[in-house]
Protein backbone atom coordinates (compact mmCIF):
# COMPACT_ATOMS: atom_id res chain seq x y z
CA UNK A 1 0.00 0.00 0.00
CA UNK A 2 1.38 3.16 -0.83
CA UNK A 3 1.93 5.53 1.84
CA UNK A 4 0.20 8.64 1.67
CA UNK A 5 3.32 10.72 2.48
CA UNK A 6 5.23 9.47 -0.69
CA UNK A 7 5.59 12.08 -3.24
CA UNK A 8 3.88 10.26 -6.20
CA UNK A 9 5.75 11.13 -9.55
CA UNK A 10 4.14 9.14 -12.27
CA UNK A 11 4.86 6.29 -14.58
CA UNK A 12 6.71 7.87 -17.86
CA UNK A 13 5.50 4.91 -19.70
CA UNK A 14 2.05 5.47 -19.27
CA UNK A 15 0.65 6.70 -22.57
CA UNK A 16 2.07 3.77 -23.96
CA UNK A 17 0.21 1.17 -22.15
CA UNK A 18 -3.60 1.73 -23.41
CA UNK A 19 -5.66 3.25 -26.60
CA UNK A 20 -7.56 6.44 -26.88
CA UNK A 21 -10.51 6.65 -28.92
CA UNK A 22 -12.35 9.67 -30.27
CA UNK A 23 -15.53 10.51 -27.99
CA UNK A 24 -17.87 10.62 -31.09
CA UNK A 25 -17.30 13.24 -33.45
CA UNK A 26 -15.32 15.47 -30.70
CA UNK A 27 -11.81 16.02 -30.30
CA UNK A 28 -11.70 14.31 -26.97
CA UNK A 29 -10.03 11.37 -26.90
CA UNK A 30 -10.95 8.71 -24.01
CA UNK A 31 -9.02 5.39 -22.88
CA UNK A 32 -11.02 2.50 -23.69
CA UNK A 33 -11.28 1.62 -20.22
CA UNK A 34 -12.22 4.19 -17.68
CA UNK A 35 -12.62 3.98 -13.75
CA UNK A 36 -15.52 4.74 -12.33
CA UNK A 37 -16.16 5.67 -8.07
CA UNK A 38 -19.89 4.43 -8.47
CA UNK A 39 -18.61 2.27 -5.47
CA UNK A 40 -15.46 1.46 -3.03
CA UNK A 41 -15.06 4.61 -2.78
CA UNK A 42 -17.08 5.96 0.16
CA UNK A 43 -15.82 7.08 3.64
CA UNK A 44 -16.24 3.36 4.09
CA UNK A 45 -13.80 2.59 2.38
CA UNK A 46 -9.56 2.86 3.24
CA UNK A 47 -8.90 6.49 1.38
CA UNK A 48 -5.51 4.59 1.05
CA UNK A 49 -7.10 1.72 -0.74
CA UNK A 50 -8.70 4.18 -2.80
CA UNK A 51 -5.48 5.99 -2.90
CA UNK A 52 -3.68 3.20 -4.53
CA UNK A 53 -6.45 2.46 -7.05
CA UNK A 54 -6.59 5.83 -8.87
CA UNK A 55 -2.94 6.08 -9.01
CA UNK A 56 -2.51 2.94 -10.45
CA UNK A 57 -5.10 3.16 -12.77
CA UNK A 58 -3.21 6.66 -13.69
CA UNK A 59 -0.14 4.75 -14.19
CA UNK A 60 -1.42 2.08 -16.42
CA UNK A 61 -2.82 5.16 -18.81
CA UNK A 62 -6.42 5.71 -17.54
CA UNK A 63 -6.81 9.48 -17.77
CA UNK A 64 -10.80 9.36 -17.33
CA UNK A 65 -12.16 8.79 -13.95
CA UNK A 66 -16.17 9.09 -13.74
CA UNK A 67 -18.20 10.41 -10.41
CA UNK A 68 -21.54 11.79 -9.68
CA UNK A 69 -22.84 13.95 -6.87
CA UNK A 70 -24.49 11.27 -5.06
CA UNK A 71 -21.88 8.71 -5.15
CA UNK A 72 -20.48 6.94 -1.39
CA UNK A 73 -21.72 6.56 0.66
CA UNK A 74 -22.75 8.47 2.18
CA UNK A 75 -23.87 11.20 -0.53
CA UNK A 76 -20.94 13.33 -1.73
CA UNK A 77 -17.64 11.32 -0.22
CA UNK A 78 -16.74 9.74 -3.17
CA UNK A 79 -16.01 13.52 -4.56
CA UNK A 80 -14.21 14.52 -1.64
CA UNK A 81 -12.11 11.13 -1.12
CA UNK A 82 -11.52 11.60 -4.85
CA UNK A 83 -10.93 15.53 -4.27
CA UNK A 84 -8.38 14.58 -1.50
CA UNK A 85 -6.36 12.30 -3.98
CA UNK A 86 -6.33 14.82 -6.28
CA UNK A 87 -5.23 17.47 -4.05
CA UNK A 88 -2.46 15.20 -2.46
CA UNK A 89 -1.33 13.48 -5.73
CA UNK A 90 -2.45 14.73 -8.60
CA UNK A 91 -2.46 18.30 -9.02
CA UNK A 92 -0.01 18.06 -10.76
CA UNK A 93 -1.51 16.52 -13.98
CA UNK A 94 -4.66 18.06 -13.50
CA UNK A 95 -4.59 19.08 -17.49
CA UNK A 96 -4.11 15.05 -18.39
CA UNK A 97 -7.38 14.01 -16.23
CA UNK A 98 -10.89 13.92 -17.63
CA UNK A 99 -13.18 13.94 -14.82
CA UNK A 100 -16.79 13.76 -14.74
CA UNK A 101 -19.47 13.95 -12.55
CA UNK A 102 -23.43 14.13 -12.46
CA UNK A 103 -26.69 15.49 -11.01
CA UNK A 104 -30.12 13.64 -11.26
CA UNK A 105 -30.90 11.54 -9.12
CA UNK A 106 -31.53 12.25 -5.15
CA UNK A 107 -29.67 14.27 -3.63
CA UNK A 108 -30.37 16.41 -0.70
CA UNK A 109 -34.10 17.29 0.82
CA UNK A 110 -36.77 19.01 -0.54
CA UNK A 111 -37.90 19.65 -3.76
CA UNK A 112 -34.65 20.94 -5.55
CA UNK A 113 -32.72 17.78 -4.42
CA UNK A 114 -33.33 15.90 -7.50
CA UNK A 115 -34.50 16.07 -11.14
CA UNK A 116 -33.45 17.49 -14.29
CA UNK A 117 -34.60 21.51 -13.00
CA UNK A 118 -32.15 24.22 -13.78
CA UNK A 119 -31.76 25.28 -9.94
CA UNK A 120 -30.74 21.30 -8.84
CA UNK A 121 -28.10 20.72 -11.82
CA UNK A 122 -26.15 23.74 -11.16
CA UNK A 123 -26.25 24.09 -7.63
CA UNK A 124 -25.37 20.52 -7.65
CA UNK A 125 -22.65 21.35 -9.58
CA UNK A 126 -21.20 24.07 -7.78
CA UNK A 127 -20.95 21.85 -4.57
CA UNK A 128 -19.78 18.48 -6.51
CA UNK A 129 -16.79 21.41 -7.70
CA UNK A 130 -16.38 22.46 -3.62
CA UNK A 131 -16.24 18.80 -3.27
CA UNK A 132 -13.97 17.77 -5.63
CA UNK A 133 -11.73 21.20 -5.21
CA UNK A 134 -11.65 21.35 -9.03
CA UNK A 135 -12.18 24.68 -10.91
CA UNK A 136 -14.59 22.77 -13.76
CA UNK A 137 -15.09 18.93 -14.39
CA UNK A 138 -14.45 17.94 -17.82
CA UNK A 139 -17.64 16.49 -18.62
CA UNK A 140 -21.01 17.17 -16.66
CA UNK A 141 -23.83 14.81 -17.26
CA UNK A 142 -27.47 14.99 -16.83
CA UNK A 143 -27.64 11.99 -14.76
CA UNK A 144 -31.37 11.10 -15.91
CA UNK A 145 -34.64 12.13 -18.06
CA UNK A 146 -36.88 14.26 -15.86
CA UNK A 147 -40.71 13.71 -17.70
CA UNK A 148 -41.91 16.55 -14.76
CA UNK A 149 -38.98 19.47 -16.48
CA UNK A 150 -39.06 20.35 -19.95
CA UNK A 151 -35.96 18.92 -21.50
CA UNK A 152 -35.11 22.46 -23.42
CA UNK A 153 -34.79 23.42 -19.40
CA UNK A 154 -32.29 20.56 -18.34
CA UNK A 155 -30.13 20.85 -21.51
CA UNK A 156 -30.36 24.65 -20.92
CA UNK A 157 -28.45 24.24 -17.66
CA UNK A 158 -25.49 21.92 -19.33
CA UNK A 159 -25.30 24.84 -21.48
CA UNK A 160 -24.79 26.83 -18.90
CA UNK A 161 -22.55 25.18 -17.71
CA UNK A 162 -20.56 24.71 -20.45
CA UNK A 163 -20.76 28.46 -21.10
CA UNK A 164 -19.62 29.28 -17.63
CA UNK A 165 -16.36 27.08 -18.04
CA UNK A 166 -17.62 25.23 -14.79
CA UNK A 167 -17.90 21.61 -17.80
CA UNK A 168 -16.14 21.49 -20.61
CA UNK A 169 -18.41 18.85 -22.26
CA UNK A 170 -22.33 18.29 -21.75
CA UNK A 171 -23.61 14.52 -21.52
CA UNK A 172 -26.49 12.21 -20.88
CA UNK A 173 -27.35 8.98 -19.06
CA UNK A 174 -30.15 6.76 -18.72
CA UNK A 175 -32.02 8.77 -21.68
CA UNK A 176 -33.87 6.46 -24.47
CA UNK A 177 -33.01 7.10 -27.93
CA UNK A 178 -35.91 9.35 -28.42
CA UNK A 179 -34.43 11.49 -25.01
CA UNK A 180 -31.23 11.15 -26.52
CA UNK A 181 -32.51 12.74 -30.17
CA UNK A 182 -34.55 15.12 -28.14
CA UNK A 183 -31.57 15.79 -25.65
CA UNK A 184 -28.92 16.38 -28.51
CA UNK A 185 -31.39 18.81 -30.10
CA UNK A 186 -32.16 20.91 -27.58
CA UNK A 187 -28.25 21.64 -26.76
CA UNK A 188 -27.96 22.37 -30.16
CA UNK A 189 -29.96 25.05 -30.02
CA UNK A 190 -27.79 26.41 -27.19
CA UNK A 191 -24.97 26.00 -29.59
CA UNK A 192 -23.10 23.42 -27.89
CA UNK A 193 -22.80 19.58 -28.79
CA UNK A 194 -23.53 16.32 -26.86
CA UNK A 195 -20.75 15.18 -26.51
CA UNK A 196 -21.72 11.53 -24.52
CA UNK A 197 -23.86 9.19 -23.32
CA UNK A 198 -23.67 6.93 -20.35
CA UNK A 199 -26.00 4.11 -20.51
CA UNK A 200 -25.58 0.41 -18.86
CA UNK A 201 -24.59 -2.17 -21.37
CA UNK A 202 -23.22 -5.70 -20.52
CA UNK A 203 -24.01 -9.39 -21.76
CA UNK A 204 -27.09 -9.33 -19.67
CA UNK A 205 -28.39 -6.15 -20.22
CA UNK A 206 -28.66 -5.48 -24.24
CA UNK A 207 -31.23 -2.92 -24.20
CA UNK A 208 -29.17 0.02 -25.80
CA UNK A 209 -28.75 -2.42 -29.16
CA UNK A 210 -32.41 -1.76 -29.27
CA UNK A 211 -32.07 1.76 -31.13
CA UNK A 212 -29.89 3.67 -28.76
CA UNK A 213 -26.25 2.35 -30.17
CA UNK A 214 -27.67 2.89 -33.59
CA UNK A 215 -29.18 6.58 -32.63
CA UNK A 216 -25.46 7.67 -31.20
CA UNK A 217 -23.77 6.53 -34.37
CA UNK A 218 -26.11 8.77 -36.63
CA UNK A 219 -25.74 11.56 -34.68
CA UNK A 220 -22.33 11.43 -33.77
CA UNK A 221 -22.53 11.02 -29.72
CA UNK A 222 -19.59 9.31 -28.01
CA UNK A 223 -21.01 6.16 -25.42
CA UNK A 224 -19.28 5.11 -22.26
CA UNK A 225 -20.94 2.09 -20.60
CA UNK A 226 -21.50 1.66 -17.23
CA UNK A 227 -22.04 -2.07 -15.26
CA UNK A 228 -19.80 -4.28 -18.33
CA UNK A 229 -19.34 -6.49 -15.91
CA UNK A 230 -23.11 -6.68 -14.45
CA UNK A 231 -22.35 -5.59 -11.33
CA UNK A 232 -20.33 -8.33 -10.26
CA UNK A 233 -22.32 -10.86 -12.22
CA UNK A 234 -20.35 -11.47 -14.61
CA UNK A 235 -17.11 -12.03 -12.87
CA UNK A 236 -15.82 -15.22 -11.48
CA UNK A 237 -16.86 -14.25 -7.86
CA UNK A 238 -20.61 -16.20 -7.66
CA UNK A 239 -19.59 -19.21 -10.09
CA UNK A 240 -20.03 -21.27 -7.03
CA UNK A 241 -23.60 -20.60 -7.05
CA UNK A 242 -23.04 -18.41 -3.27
CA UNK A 243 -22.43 -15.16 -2.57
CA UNK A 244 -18.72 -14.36 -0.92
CA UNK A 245 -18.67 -12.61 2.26
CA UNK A 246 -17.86 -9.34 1.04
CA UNK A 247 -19.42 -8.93 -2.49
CA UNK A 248 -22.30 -7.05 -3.02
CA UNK A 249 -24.60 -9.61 -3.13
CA UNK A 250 -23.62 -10.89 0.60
CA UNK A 251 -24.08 -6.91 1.41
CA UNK A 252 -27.79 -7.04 -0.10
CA UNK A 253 -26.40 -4.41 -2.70
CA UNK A 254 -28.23 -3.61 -5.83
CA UNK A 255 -29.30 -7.53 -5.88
CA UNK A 256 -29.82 -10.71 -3.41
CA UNK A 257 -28.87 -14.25 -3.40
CA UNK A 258 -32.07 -14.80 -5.20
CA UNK A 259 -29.80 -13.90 -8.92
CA UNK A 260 -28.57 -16.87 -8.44
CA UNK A 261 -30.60 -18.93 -10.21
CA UNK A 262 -29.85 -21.87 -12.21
CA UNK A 263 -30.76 -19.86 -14.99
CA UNK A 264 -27.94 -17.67 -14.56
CA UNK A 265 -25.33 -20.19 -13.24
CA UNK A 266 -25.58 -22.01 -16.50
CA UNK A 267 -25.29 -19.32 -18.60
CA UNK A 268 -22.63 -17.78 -16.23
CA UNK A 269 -20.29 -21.26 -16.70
CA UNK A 270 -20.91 -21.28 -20.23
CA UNK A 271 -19.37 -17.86 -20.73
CA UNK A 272 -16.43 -18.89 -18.20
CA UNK A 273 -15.57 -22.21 -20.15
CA UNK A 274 -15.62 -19.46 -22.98
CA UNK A 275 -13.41 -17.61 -21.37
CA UNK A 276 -11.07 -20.13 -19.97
CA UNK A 277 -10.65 -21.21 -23.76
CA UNK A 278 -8.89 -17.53 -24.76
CA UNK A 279 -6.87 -17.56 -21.81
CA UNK A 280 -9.09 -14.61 -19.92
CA UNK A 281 -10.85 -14.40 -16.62
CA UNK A 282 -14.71 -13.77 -16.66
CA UNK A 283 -14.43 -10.03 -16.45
CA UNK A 284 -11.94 -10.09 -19.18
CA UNK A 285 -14.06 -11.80 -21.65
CA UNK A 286 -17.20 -9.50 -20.86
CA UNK A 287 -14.95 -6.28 -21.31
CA UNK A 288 -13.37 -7.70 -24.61
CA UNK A 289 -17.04 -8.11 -25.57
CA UNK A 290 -18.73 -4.98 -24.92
CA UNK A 291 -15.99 -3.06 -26.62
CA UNK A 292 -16.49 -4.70 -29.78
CA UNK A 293 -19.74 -2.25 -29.99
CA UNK A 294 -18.62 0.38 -33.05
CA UNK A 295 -20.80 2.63 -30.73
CA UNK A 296 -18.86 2.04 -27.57
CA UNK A 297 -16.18 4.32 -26.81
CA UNK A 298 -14.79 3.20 -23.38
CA UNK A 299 -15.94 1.04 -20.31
CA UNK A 300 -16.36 1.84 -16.75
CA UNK A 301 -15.23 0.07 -14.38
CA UNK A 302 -15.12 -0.32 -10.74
CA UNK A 303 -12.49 -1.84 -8.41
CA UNK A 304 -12.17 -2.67 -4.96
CA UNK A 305 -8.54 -3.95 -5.27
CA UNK A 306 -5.40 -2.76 -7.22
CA UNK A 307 -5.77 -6.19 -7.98
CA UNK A 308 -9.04 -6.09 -9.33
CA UNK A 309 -8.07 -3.02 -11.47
CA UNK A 310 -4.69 -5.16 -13.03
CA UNK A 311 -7.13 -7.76 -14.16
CA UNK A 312 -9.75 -5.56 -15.72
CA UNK A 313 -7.15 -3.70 -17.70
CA UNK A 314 -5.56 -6.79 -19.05
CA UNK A 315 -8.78 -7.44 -21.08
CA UNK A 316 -7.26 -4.49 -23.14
CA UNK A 317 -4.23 -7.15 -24.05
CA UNK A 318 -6.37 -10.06 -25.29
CA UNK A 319 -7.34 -10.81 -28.71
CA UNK A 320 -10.22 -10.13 -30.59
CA UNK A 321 -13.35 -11.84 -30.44
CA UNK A 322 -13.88 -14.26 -33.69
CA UNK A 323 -17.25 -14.89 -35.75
CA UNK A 324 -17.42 -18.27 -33.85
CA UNK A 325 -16.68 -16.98 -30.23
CA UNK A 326 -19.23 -14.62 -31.00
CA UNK A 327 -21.78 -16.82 -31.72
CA UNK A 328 -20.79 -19.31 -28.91
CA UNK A 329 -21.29 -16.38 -26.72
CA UNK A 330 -24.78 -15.04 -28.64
CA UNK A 331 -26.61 -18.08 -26.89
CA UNK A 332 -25.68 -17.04 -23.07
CA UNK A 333 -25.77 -13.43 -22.89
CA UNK A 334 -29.17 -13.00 -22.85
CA UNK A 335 -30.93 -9.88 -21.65
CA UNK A 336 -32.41 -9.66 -18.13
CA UNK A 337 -30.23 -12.73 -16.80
CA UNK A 338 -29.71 -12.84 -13.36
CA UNK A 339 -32.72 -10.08 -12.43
């Protein structure tokens, strides 16, 4: 564990050691694996752990780390534990970071604590900025579709934003591809692009081939996918058919024992025998297949271990998926597994 008194320089070698991909038809280029603080990275967590995570992940060539205003627990720590790495370590490369955060969902009390309203996105803002002790994040995202605010209102405040230098980039998550054409339009007006959307994607969760993939592509919106790995799902860690003590199944986070099904375990050790067969963990083989998507321009991942991290990145080393691995795989990731 690295201690937090070392001066961190970091690795020379680091550009060397992933790709960058055009966000869409912007100039910003993305790694095609980015780390997101969705969890592990609460004020339950180590800050040291957390510590040693992000500067790996900066050493192996991740430049994009992803946050949100509501992201711990509780509320808001994953900013400032993220804020106090930056401060400590990484000031220094400030201009090499893309870092992006997000206001939609709940928040704080009261009425203005959550939505898509002009008054919650950029107050939210300015405090996820206090938080973070950043003078602008690089991309701010509407974090969901509001149906009770006009969406010429929402994309009105990403403007602003943008306009304001507090974002450099405006994006979207959750929307549907109608959202997303609405979304893109209304910013237009404003004179100012979309640059991204955030939806979940992963071997059990397909829905964004339904129109949205397709919809990004035409328009010329970058995509960075959140869950690849299914929220643990579709790693290696419930093969056994139990939860670990631990995960965040055994927690009762975001699902129960009850996923388990044999359903899922079937399909699970299908894709795992797949897996096995290229010489890749679990998590390697669902990364290596979500970033086959034309539409996809990086993947978000979490990590609760350096570790963890190593292994995800490695997927970015393996081979590419063939016509028949493909279709071995079509049969067992099927949408809605393991819900």
């Amino acid at each position: 564990m690295r201690s937090p008194f070392t001066p961190y320089v970091a690795d020379d070698a680091r550009y060397s050691k992933l790709d960058y991909v055009r966000t869409g038809r912007s100039g910003l280029r993305l790694p095609r694996i980015s780390l997101g603080l969705w969890n592990n990275f609460g004020t339950d967590r180590a800050l040291e752990t957390q510590r040693d995570i992000v500067l790996r992940a900066f050493d192996r060539g991740v430049t994009h780390f992803d946050l949100a205003n509501n992201y711990g627990p509780p509320y808001g720590s994953a900013e400032e534990q993220f804020g106090r790495i930056v401060a400590a370590n990484l000031r220094p490369y400030r201009d090499e970071l893309v870092v992006s955060s997000k206001a939609g969902y709940d928040m704080w009390p009261g009425p203005y604590g959550d939505g898509g309203s002009r008054k919650y996105l950029l107050s939210s803002l300015d405090a996820s900025l206090g938080r973070l002790g950043l003078d602008y994040v690089d991309v701010f995202y509407s974090h969901r579709p509001d149906p009770e605010t006009p969406i010429e209102e929402t994309m009105g405040a990403l403007a602003t934003a943008v306009r304001q230098g507090k974002a450099l980039y405006a994006g979207i998550s959750n929307y549907s591809p109608e959202q997303t054409v609405a979304a893109a339009d209304a910013l237009a007006a404003e004179g100012v692009p979309l640059l991204i959307h955030q939806p979940r994607y992963n071997m059990f969760d397909r829905k964004p081939e339904n129109g949205l993939f397709d919809t990004l592509l035409k328009r010329g919106v970058g995509s960075i996918v959140f869950s690849p790995l299914a929220g643990g799902l579709l790693t290696g860690r419930y093969l056994s058919g139990e939860a670990p003590a631990g995960s965040r199944m055994a927690e009762g986070r975001w699902f129960t024992e009850e996923a388990l099904s044999e359903t899922y375990l079937e399909r699970v050790r299908g894709l795992n025998g797949i897996a096995e067969a290229r010489g890749q963990s679990l998590a390697q083989l669902a990364l290596t297949w979500v970033l086959r998507q034309p539409a996809v321009t990086s993947a978000l991942i979490g990590a609760s271990s350096v570790a963890q991290l190593d292994d995800s990145l490695d997927a970015l080393h393996s081979a590419a998926l063939t016509d028949d691995e493909l279709a071995a795989i079509e049969p067992l990731a099927v949408d809605g597994t393991g819900r």
